[in-house]
C-alpha atoms as a PDB file:
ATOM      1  CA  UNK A   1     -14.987  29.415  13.888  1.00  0.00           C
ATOM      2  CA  UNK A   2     -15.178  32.387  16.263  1.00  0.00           C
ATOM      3  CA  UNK A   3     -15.407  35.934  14.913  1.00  0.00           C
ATOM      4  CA  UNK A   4     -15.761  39.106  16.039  1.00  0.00           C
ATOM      5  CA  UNK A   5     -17.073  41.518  14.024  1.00  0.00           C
ATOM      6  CA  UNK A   6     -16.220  45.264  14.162  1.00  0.00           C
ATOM      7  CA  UNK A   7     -17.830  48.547  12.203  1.00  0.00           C
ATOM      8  CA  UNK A   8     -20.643  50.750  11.944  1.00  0.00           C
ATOM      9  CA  UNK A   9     -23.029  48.219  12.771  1.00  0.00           C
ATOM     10  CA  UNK A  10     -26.561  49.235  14.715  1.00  0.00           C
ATOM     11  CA  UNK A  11     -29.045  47.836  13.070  1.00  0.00           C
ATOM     12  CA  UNK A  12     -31.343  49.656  11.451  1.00  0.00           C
ATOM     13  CA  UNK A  13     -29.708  52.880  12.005  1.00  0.00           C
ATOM     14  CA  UNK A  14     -28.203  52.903   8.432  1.00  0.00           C
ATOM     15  CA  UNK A  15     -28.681  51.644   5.693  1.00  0.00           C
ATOM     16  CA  UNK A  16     -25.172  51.375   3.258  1.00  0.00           C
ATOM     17  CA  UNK A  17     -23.384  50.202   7.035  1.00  0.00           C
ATOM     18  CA  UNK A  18     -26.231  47.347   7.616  1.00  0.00           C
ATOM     19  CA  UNK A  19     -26.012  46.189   3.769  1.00  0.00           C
ATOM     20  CA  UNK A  20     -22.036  45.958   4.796  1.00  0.00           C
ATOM     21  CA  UNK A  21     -22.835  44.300   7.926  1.00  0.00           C
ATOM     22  CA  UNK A  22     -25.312  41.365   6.307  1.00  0.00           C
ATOM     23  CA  UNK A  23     -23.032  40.868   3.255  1.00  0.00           C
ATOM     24  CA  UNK A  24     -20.279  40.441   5.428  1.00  0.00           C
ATOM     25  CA  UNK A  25     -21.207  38.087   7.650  1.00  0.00           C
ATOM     26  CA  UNK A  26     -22.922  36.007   4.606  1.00  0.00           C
ATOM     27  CA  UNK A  27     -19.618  35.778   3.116  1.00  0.00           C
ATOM     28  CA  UNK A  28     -18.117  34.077   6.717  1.00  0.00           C
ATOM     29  CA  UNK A  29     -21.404  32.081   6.661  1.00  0.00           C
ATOM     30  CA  UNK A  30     -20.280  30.632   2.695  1.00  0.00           C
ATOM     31  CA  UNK A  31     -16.835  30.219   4.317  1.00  0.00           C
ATOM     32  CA  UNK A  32     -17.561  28.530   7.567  1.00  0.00           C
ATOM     33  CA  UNK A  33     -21.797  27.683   8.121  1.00  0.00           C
ATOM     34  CA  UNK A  34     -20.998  26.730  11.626  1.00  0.00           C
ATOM     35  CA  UNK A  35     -19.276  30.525  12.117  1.00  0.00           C
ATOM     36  CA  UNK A  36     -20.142  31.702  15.367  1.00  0.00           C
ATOM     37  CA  UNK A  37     -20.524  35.420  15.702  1.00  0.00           C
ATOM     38  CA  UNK A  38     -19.412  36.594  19.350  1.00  0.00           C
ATOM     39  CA  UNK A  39     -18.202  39.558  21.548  1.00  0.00           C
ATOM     40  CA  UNK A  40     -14.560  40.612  23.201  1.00  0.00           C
ATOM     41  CA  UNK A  41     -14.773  39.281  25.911  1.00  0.00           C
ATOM     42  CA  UNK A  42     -15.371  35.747  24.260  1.00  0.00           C
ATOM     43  CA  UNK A  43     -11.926  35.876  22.635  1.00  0.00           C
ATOM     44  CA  UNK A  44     -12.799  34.832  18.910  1.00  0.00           C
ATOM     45  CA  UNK A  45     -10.104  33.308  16.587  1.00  0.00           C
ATOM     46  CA  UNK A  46     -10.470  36.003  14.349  1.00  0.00           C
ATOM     47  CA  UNK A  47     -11.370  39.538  14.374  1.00  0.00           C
ATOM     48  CA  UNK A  48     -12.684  41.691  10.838  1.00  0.00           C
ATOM     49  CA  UNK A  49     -12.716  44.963  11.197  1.00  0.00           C
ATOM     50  CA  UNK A  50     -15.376  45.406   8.161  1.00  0.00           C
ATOM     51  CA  UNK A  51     -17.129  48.681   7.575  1.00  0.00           C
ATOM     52  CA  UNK A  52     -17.300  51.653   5.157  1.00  0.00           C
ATOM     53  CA  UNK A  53     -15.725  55.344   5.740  1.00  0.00           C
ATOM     54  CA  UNK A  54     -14.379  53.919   9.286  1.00  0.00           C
ATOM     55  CA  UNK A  55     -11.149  56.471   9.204  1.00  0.00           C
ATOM     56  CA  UNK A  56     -11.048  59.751   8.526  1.00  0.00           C
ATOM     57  CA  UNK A  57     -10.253  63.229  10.034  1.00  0.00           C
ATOM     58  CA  UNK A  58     -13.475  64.170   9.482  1.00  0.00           C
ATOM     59  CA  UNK A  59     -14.827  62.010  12.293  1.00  0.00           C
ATOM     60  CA  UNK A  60     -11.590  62.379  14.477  1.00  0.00           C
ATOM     61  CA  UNK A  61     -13.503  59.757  17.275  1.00  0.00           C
ATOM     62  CA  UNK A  62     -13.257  57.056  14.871  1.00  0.00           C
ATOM     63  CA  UNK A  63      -9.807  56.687  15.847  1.00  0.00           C
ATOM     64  CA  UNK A  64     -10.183  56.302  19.855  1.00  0.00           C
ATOM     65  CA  UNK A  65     -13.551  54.136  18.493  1.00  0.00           C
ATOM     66  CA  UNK A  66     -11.626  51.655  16.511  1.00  0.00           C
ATOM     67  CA  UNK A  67      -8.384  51.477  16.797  1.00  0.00           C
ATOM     68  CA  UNK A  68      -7.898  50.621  20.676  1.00  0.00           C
ATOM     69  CA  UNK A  69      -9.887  46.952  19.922  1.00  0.00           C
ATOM     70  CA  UNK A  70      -7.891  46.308  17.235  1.00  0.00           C
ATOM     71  CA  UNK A  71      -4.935  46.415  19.077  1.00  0.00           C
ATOM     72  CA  UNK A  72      -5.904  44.954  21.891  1.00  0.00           C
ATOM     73  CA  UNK A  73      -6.568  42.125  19.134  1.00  0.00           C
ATOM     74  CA  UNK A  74      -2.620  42.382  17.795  1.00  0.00           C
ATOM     75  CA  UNK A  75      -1.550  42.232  21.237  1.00  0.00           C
ATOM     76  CA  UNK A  76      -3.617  38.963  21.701  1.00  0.00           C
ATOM     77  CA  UNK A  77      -2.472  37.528  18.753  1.00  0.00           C
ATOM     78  CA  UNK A  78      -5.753  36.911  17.602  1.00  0.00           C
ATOM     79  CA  UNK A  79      -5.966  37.317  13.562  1.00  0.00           C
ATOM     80  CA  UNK A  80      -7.239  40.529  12.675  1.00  0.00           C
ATOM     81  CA  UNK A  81      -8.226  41.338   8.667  1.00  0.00           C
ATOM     82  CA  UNK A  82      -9.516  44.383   7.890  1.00  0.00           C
ATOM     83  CA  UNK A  83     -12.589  43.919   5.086  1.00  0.00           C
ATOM     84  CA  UNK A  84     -13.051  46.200   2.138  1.00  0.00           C
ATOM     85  CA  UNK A  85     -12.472  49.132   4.354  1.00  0.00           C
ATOM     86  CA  UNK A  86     -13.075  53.082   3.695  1.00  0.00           C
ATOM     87  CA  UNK A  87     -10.305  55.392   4.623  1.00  0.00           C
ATOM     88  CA  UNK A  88      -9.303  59.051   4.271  1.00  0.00           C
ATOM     89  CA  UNK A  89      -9.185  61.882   3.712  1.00  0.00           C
ATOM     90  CA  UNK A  90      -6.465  61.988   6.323  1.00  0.00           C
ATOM     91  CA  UNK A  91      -4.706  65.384   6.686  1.00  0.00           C
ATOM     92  CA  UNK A  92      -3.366  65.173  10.466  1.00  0.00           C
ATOM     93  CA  UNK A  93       0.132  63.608  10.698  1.00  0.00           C
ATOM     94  CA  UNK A  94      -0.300  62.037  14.317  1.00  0.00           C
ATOM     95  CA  UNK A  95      -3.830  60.250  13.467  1.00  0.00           C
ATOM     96  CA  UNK A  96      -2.429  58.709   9.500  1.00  0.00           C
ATOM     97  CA  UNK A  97       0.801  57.393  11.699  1.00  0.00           C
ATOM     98  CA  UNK A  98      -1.404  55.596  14.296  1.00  0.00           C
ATOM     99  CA  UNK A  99      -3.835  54.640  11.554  1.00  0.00           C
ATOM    100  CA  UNK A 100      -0.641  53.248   9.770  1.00  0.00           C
ATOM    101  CA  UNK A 101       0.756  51.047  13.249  1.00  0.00           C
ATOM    102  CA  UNK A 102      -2.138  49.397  14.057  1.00  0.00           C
ATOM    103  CA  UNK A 103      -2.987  48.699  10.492  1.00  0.00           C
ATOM    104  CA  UNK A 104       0.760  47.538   9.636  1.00  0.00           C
ATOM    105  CA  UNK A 105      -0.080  44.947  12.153  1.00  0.00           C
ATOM    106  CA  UNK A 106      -3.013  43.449  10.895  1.00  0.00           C
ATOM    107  CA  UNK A 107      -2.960  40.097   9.011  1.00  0.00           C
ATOM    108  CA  UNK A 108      -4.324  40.909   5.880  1.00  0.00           C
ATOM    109  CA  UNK A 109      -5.849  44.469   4.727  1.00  0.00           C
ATOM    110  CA  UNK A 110      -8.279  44.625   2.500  1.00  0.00           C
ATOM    111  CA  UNK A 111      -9.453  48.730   1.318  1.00  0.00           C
ATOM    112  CA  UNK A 112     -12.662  49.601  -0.689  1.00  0.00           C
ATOM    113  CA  UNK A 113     -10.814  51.561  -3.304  1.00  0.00           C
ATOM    114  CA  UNK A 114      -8.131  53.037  -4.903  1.00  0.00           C
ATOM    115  CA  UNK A 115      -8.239  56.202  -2.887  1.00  0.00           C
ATOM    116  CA  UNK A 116      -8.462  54.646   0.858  1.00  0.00           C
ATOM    117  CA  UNK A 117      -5.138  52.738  -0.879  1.00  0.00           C
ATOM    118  CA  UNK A 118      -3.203  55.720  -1.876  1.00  0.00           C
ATOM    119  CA  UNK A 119      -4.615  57.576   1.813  1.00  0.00           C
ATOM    120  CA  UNK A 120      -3.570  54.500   4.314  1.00  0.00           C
ATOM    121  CA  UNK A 121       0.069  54.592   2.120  1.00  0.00           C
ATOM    122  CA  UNK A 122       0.635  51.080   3.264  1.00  0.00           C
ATOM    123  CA  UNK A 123       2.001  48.651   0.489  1.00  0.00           C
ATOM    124  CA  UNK A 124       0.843  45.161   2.085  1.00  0.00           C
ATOM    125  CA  UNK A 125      -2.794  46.336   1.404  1.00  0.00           C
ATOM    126  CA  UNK A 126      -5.229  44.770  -1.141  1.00  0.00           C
ATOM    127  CA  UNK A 127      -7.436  47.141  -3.132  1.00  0.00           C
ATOM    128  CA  UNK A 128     -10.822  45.000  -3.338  1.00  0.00           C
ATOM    129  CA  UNK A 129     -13.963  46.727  -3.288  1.00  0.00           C
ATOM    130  CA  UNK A 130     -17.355  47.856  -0.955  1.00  0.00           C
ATOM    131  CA  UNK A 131     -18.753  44.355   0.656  1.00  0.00           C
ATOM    132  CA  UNK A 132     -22.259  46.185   0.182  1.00  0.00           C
ATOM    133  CA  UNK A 133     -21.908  46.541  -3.743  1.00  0.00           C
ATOM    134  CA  UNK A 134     -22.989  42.338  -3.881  1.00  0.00           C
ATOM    135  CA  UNK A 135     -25.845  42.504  -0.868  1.00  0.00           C
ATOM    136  CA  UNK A 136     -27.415  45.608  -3.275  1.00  0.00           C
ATOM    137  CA  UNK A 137     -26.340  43.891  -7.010  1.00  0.00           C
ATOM    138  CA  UNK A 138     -28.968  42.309  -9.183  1.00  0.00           C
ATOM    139  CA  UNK A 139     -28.432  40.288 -12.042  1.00  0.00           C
ATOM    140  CA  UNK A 140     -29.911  42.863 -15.172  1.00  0.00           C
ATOM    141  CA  UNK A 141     -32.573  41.259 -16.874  1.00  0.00           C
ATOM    142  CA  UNK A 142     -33.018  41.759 -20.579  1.00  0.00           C
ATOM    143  CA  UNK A 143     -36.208  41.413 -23.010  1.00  0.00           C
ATOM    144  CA  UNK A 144     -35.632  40.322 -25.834  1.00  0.00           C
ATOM    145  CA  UNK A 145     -38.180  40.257 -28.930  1.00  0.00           C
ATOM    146  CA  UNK A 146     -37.331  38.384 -32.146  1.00  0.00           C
ATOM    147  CA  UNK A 147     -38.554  37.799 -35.542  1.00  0.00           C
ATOM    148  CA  UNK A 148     -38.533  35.237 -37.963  1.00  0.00           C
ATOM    149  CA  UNK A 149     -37.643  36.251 -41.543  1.00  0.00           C
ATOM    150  CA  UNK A 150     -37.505  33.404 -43.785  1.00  0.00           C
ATOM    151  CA  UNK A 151     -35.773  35.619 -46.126  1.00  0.00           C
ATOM    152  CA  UNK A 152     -32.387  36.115 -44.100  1.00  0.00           C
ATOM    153  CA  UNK A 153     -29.856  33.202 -44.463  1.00  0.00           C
ATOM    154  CA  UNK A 154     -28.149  31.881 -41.626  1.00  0.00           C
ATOM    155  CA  UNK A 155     -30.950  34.306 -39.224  1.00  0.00           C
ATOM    156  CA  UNK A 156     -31.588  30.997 -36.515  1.00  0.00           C
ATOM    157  CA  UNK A 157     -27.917  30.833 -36.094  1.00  0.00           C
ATOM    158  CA  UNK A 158     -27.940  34.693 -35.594  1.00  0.00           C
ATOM    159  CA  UNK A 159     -30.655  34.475 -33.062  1.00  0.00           C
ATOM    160  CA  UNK A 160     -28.607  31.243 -31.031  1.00  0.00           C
ATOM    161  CA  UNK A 161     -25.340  33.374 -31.021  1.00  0.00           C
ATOM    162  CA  UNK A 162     -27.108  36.795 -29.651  1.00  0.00           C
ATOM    163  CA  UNK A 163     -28.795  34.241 -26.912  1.00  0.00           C
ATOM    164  CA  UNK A 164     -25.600  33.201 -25.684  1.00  0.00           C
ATOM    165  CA  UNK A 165     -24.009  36.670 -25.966  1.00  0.00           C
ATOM    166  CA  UNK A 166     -27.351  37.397 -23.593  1.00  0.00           C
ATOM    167  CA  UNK A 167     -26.600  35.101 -21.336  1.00  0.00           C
ATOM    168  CA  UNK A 168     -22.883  35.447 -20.333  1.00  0.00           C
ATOM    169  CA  UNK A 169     -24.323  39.234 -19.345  1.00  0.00           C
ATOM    170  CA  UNK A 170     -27.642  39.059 -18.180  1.00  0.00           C
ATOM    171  CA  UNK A 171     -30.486  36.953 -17.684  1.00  0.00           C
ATOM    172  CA  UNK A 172     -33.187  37.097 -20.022  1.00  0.00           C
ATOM    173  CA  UNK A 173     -36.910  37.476 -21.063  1.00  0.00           C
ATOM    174  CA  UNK A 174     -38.556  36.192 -24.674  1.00  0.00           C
ATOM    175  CA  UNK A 175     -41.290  38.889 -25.098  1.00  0.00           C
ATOM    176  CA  UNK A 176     -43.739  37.570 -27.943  1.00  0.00           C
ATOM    177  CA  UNK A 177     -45.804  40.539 -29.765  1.00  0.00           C
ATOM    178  CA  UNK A 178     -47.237  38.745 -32.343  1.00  0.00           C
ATOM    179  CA  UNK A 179     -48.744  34.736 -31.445  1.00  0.00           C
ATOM    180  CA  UNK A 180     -46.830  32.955 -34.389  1.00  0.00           C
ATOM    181  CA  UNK A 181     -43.382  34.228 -33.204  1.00  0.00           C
ATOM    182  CA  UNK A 182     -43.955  31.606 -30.643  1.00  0.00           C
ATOM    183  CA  UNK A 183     -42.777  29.118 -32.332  1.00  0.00           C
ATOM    184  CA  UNK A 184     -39.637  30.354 -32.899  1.00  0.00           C
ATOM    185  CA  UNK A 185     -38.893  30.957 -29.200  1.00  0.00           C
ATOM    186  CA  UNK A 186     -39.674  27.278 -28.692  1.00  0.00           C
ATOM    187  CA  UNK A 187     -37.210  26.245 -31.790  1.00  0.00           C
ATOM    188  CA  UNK A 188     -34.463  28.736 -30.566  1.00  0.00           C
ATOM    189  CA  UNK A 189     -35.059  26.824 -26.732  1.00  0.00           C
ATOM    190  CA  UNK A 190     -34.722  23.284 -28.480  1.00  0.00           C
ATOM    191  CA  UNK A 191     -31.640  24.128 -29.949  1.00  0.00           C
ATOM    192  CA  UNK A 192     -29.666  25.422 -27.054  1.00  0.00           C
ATOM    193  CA  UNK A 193     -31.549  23.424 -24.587  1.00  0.00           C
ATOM    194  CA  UNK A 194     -32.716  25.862 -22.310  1.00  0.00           C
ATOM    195  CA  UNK A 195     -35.594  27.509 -20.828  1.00  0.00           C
ATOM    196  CA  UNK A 196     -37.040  31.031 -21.053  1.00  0.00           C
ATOM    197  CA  UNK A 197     -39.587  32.483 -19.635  1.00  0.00           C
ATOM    198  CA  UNK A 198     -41.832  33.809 -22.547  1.00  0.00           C
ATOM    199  CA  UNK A 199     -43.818  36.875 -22.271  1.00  0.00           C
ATOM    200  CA  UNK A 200     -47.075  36.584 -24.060  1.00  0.00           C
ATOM    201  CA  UNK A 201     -47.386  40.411 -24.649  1.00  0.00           C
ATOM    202  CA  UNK A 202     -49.705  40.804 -27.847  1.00  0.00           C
ATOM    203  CA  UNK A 203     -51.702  42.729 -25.340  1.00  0.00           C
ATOM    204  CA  UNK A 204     -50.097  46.650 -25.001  1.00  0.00           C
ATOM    205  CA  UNK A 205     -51.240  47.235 -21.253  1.00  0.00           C
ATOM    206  CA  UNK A 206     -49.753  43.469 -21.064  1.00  0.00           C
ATOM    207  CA  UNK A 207     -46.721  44.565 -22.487  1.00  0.00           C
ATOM    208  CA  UNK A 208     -46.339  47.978 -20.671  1.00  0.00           C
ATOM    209  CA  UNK A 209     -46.556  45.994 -17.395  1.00  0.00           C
ATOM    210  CA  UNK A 210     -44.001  43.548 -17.993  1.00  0.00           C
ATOM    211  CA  UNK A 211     -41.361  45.601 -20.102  1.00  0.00           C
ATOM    212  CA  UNK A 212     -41.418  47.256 -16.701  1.00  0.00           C
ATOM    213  CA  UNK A 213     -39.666  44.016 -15.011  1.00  0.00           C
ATOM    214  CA  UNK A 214     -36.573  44.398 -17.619  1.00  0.00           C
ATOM    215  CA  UNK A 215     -33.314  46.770 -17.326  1.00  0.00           C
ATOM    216  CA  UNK A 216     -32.946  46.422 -20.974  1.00  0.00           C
ATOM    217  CA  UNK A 217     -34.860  46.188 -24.457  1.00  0.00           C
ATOM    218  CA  UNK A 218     -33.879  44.534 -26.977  1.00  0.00           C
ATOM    219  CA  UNK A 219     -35.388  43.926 -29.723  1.00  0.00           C
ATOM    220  CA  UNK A 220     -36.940  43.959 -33.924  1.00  0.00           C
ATOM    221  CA  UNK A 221     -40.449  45.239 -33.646  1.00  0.00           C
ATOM    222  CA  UNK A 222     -41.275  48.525 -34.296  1.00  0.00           C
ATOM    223  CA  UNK A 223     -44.009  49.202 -31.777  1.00  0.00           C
ATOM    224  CA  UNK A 224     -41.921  47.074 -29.255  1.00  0.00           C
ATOM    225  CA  UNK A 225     -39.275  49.105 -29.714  1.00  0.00           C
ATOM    226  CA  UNK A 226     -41.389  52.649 -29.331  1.00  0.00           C
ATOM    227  CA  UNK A 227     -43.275  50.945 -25.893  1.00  0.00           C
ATOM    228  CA  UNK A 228     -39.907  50.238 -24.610  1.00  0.00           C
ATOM    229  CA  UNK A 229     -38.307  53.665 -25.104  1.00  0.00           C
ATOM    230  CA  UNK A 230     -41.657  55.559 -23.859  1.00  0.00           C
ATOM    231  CA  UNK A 231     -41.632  53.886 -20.717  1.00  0.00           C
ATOM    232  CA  UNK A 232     -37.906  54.883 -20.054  1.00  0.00           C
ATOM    233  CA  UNK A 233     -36.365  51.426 -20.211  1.00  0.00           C
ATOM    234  CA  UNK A 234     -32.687  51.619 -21.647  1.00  0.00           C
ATOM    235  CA  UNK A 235     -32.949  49.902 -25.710  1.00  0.00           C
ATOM    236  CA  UNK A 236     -31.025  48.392 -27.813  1.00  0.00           C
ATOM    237  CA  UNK A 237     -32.770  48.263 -32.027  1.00  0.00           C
ATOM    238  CA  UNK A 238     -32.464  45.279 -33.636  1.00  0.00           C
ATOM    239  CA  UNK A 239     -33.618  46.976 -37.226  1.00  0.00           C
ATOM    240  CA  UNK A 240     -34.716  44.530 -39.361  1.00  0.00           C
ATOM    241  CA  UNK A 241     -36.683  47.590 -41.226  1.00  0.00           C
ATOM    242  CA  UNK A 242     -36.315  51.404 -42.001  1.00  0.00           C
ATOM    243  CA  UNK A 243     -38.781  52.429 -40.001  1.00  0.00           C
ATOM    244  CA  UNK A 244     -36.851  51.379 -36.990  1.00  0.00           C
ATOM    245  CA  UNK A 245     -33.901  52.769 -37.692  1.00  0.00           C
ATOM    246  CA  UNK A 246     -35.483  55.843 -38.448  1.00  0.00           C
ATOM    247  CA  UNK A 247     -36.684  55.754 -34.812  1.00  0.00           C
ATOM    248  CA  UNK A 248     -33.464  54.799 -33.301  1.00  0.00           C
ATOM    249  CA  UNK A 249     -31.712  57.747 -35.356  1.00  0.00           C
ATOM    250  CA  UNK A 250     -34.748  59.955 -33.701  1.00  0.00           C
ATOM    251  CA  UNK A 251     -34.179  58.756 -30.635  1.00  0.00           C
ATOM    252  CA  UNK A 252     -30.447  58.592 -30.564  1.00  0.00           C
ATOM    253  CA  UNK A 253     -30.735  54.684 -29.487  1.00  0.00           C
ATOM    254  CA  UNK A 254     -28.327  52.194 -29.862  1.00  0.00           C
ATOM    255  CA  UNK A 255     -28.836  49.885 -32.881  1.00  0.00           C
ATOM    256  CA  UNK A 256     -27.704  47.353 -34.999  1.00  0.00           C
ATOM    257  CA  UNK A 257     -28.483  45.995 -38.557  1.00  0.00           C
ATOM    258  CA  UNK A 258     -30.592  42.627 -39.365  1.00  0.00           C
ATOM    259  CA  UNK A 259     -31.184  43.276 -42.989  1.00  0.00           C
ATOM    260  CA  UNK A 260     -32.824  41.417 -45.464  1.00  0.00           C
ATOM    261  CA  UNK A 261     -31.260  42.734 -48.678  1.00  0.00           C
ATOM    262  CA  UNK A 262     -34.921  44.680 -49.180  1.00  0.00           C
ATOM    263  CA  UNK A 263     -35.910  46.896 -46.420  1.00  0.00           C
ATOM    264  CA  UNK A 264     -32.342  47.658 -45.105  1.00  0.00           C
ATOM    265  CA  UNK A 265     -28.806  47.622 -46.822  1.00  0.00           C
ATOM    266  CA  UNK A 266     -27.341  44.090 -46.889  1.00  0.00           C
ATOM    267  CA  UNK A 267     -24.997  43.962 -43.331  1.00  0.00           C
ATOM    268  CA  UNK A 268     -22.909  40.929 -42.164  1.00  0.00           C
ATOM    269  CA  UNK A 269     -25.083  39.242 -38.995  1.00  0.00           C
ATOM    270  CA  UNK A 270     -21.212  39.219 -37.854  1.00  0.00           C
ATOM    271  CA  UNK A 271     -20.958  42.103 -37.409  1.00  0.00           C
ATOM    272  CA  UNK A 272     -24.135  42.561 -36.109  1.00  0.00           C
ATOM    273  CA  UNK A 273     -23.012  40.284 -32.901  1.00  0.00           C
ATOM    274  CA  UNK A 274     -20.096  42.826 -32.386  1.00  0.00           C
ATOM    275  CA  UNK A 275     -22.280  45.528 -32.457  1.00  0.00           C
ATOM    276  CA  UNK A 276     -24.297  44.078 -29.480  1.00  0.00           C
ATOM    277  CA  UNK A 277     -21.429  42.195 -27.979  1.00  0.00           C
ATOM    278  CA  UNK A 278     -19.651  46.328 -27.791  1.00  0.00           C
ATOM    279  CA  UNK A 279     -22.951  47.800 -26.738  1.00  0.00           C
ATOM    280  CA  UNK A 280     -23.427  44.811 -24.338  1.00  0.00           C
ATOM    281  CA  UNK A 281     -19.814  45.127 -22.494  1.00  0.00           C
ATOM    282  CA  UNK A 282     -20.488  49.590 -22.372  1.00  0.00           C
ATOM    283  CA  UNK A 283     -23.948  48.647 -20.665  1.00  0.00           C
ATOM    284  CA  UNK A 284     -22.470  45.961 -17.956  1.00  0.00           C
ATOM    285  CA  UNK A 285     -18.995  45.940 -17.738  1.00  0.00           C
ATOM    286  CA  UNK A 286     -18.620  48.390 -15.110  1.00  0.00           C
ATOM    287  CA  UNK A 287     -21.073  46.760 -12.648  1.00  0.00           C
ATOM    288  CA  UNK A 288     -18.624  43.676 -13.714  1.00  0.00           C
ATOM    289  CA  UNK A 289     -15.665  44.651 -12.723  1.00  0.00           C
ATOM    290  CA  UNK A 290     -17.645  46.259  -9.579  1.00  0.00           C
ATOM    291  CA  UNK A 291     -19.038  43.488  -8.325  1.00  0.00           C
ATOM    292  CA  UNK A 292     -15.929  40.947  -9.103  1.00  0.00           C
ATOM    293  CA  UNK A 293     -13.896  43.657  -6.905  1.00  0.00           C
ATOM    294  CA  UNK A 294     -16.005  43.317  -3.936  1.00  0.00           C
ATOM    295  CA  UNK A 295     -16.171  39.375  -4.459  1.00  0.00           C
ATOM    296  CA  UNK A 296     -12.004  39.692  -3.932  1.00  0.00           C
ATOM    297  CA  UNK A 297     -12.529  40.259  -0.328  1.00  0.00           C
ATOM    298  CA  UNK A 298     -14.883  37.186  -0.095  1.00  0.00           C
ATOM    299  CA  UNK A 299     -12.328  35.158  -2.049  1.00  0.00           C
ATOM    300  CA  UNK A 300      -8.955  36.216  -0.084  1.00  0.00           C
ATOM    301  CA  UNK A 301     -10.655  36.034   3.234  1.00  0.00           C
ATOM    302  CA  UNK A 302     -11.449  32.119   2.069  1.00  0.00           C
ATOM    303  CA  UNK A 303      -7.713  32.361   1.523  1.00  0.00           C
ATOM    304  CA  UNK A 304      -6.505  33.341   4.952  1.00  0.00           C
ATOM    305  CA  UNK A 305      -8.809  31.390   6.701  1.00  0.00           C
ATOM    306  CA  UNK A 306      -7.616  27.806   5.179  1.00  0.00           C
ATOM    307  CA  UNK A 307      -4.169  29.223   5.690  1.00  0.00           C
ATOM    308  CA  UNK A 308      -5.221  29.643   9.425  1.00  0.00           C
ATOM    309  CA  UNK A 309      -6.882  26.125  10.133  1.00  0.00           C
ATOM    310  CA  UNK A 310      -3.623  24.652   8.052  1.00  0.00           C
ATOM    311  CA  UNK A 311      -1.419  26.455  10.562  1.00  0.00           C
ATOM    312  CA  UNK A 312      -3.269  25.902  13.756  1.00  0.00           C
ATOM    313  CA  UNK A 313      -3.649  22.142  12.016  1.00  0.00           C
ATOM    314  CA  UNK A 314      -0.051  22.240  12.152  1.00  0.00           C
ATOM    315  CA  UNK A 315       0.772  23.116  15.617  1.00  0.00           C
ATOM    316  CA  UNK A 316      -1.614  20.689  17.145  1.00  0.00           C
END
């Protein structure tokens, strides 16, 4: 497949336009691995107009910049699909009308956000998201330090259930404090199967250097929980004692129960889970929804472009 590319794109000149540019044409690459990448004057077989704040009145040139090859695209009946694309503000009646032809035209039109939407005021277009949002996201990472209390029924199947809540959010980092709590990172693996890295982080200046790798803490040791917070990283408590809930209630930090009937008020591990699982989906849901936005244009663009080799399939 043949594609021109069009946008903001001189590389190395900035930075949000050449994350654009890259995630772009790694999404054709996942579509197509034999995509060739080529100018005008080759005549492609389809044409993305791909970029981020193309349109506005604020930079009146765009319009005489990239409007006149799209059109000459229409008028060559070469597809054209405009990819997660930034528009507005538009004030000026004569520039939103042209905007509004040529884009009226296009095969499929894809805008960043709700706001370029509502500014092109064209109902056939697709509110995605950025394509840079996935070339800059990282999956979060979160450490997680457990203990084994012999005196809490039902605490393994606790520990399994919060892994798997983990998981389906983030990837994830044992960090042991204490050597014997080895053991149970090993018996929690068994059971589910899996591997996780374990941090062996008895030492502090061990532990200060890797709780610097994670997005989030989570975890039951005191001290682990104090380390985490004093070196700015975003916690979650798992109080299994007074003491830390005394320091999460200092330090205003999220936290949920694991009580032992003794040190802490008895508290379903239940509702424990939803505790994390509604602290969990505040933390990450945003970037979620985010990301799985900007993924739409990779997924409708895989769309149009079986719909294009079934048609041109067709005619031959």
């Amino acid at each position: 497949m043949r594609v021109q590319l069009l946008g903001h794109y001189y590389k190395d000149n900035n930075m949000g336009d050449e994350a654009i540019h890259r995630q772009v044409k790694t999404d054709l690459e996942s579509i197509d691995p034999f995509v060739e990448f080529v100018h005008e004057l080759d005549k492609p077989e389809l044409f993305i107009c791909g970029g981020g704040g193309m349109y506005s009145d604020w930079q009146p040139e765009a319009f005489d910049t990239w409007l006149p090859p799209i059109d000459a695209a229409i008028r060559q009946n070469i597809p054209v699909v405009a990819y997660g694309v930034g528009i507005g503000p538009l004030f000026h009646e004569d520039t939103t009308r042209r905007l509004r032809r040529s884009f009226r035209a296009m095969d499929l039109v894809m805008v960043r956000d709700r706001a370029s939407y509502e500014a092109l005021g064209i109902d056939t277009a697709i509110v995605t998201g950025d394509p840079a949002i996935r070339y800059g996201y990282r999956h979060p990472v979160i450490g997680l330090n457990l203990v084994d209390i012999k005196t809490i029924t039902a605490l393994d199947t606790f520990f399994l259930d919060l892994i798997q809540l983990i998981l389906s959010h983030a990837d994830l980092k044992f960090f042991c404090l204490w050597p014997p709590h080895k053991n149970l990172y090993k018996r929690l693996m068994t059971h589910l199967n899996i591997d996780i890295p374990i941090i062996e982080a008895w030492d502090p200046d061990v532990f200060k250097r890797e709780v610097c790798e994670v997005d989030l803490w989570m975890g039951m040791q005191y001290h682990g929980i104090i380390f985490a917070n004093m070196n700015h990283k975003d916690c979650i408590a798992l109080s299994y004692h007074h003491k830390c809930t005394q320091y999460a209630n200092t330090m205003d930090l999220p936290q949920t129960l694991i009580s032992d009937g003794q040190n802490l008020i008895p508290y379903s591990l239940k509702s424990s889970i939803e505790d994390v699982k509604n602290i969990l989906e505040e933390r990450f849901e945003a970037q979620s929804k985010m990301y799985q936005a900007s993924d739409l244009n990779r997924k409708l663009l895989l769309k149009f472009v079986n719909n294009m080799r079934e048609r041109c399939h067709r005619q031959v």
